[in-house]
C-alpha atoms as a PDB file:
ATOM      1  CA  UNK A   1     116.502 104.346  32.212  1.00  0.00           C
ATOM      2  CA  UNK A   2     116.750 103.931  36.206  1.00  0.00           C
ATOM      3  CA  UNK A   3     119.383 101.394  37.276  1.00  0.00           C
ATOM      4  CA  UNK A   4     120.125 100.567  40.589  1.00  0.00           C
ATOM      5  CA  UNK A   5     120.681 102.804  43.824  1.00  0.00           C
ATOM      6  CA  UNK A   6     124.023 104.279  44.853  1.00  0.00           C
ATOM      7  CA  UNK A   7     126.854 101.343  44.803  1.00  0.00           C
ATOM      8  CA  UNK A   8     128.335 103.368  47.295  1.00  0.00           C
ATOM      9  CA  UNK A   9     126.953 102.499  50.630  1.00  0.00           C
ATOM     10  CA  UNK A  10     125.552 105.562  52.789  1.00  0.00           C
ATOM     11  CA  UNK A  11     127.750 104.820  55.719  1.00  0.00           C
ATOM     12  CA  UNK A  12     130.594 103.589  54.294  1.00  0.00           C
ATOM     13  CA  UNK A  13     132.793 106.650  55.177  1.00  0.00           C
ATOM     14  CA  UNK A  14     135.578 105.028  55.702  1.00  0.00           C
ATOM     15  CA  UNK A  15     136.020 102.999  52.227  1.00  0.00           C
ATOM     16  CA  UNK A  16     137.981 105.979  51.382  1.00  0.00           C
ATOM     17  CA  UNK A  17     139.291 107.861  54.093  1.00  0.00           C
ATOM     18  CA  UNK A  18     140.628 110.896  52.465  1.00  0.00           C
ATOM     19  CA  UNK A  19     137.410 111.654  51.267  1.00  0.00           C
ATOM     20  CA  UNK A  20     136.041 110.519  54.601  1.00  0.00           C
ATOM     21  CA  UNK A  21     138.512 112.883  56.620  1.00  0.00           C
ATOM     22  CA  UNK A  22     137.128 115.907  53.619  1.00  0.00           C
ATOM     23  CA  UNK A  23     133.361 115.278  54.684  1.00  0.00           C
ATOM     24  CA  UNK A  24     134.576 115.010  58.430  1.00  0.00           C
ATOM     25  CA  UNK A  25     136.401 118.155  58.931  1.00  0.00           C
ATOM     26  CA  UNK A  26     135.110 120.405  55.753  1.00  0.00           C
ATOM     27  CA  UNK A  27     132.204 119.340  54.694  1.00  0.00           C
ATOM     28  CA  UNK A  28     131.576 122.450  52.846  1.00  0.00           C
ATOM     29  CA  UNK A  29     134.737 122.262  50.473  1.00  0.00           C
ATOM     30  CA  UNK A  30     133.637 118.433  50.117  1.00  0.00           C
ATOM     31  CA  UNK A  31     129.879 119.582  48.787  1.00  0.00           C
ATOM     32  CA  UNK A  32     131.980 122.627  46.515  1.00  0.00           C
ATOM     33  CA  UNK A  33     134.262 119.554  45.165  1.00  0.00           C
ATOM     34  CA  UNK A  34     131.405 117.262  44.782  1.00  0.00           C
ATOM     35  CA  UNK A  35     128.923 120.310  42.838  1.00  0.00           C
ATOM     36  CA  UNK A  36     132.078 121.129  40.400  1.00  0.00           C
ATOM     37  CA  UNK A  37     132.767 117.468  39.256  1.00  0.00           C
ATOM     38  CA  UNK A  38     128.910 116.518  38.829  1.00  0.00           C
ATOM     39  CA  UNK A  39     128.361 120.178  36.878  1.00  0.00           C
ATOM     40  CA  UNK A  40     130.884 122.443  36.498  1.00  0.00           C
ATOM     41  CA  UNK A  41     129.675 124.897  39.177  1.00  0.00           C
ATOM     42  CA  UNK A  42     132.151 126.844  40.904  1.00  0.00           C
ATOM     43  CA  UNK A  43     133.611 124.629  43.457  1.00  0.00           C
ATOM     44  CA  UNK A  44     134.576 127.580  45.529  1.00  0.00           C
ATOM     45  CA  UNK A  45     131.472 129.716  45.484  1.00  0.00           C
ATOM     46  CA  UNK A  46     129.434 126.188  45.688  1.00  0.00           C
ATOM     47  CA  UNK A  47     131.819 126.159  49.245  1.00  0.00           C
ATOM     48  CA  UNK A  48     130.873 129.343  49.980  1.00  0.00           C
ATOM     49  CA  UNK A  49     126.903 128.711  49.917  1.00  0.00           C
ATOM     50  CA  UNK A  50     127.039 126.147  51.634  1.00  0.00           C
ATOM     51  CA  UNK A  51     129.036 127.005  54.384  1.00  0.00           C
ATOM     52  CA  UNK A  52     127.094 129.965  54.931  1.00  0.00           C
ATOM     53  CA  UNK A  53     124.098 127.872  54.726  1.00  0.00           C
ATOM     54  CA  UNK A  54     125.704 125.501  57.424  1.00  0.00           C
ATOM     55  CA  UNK A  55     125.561 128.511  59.782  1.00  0.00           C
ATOM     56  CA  UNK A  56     121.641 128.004  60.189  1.00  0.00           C
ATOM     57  CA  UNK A  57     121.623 124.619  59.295  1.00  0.00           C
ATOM     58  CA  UNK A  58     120.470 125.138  56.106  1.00  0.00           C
ATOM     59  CA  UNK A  59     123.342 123.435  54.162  1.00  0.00           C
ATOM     60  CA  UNK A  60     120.983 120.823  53.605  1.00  0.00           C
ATOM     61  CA  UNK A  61     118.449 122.226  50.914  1.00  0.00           C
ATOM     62  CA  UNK A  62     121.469 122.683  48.375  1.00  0.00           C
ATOM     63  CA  UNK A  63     123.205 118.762  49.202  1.00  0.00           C
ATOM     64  CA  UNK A  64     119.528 117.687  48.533  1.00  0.00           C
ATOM     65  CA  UNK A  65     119.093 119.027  44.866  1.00  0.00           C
ATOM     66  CA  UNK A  66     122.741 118.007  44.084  1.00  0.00           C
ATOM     67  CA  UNK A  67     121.978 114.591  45.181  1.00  0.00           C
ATOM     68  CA  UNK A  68     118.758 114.382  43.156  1.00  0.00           C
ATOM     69  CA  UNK A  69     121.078 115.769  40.090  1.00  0.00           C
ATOM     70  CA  UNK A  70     123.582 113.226  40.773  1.00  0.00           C
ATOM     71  CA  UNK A  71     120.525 110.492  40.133  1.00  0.00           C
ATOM     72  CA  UNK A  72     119.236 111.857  37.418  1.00  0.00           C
ATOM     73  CA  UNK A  73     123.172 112.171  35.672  1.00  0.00           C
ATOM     74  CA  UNK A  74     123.849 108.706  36.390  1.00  0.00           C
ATOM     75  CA  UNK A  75     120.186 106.636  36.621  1.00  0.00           C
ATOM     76  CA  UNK A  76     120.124 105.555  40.487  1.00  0.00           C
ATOM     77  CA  UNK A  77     116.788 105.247  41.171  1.00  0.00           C
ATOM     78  CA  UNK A  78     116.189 105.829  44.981  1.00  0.00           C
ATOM     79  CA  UNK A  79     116.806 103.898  47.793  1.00  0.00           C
ATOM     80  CA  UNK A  80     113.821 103.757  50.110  1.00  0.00           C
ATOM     81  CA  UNK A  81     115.938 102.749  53.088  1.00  0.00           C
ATOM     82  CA  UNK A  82     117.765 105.722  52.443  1.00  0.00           C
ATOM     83  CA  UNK A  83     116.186 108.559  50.340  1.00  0.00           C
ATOM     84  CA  UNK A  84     117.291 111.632  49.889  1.00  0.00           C
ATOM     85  CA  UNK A  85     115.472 114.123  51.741  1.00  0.00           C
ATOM     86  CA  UNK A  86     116.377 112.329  55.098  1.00  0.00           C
ATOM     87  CA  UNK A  87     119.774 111.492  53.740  1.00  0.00           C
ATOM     88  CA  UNK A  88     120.707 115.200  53.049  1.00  0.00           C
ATOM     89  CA  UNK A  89     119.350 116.568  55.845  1.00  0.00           C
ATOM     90  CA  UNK A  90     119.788 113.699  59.127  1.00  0.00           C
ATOM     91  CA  UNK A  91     123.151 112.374  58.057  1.00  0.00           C
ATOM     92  CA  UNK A  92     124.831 115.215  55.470  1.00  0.00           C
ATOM     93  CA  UNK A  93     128.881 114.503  55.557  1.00  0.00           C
ATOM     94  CA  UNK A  94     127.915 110.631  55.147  1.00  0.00           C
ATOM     95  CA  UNK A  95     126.019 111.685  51.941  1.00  0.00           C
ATOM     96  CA  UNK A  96     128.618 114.064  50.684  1.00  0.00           C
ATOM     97  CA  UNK A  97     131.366 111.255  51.132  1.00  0.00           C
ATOM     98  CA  UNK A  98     128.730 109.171  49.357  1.00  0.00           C
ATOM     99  CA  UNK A  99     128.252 110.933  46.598  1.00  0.00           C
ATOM    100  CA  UNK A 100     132.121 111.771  46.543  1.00  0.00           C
ATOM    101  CA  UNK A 101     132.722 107.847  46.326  1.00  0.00           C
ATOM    102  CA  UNK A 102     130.145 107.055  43.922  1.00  0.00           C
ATOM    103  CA  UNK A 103     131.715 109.875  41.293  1.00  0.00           C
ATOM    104  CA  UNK A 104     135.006 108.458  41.901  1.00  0.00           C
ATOM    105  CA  UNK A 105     134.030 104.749  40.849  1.00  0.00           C
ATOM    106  CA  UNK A 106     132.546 105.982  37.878  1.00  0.00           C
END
């Protein structure tokens, strides 16, 4: 059963601002964090990939299937204002923190 979106607002960074500073200055450890707490992937080969990924810009294709996991774990239904795709890819460290925020309040 879908509930609502995300009660964690896309640009609210700085409702928590360790986990603000995280997505600011290492995003890449933040999405590693993020993949071990929603799954139990290795947080620090999750890192790894992404960073790497990051180096072409790529980092995006992984933070989008996490995100869509992270829906389907906790029933958010999407947010047309903000879906995922553009999300993930236009504003990445705000989604991270996001999705970083919205694990912690559950």
């Amino acid at each position: 059963e879908e509930r609502d979106c995300f009660s964690e607002k896309l640009f609210g960074c700085f409702d928590d601002m360790l986990i603000c500073c995280w997505g600011c200055w290492c995003p890449s450890c933040l999405f590693g964090y993020n993949a071990s707490k929603l799954d139990g992937k290795n947080g620090i080969q999750m890192c790894c990939i992404h960073y790497c990924l990051a180096q072409s810009s790529l980092c995006w294709i992984p933070q989008y299937f996490q995100r869509q996991k992270l829906r389907q774990r906790y029933g958010l239904k999407e947010d047309k204002a903000h879906s995922d795709l553009p999300a993930s890819f236009c504003h990445s460290s705000c989604a991270l923190c996001q999705e970083a925020r919205e694990m912690k309040s559950r």
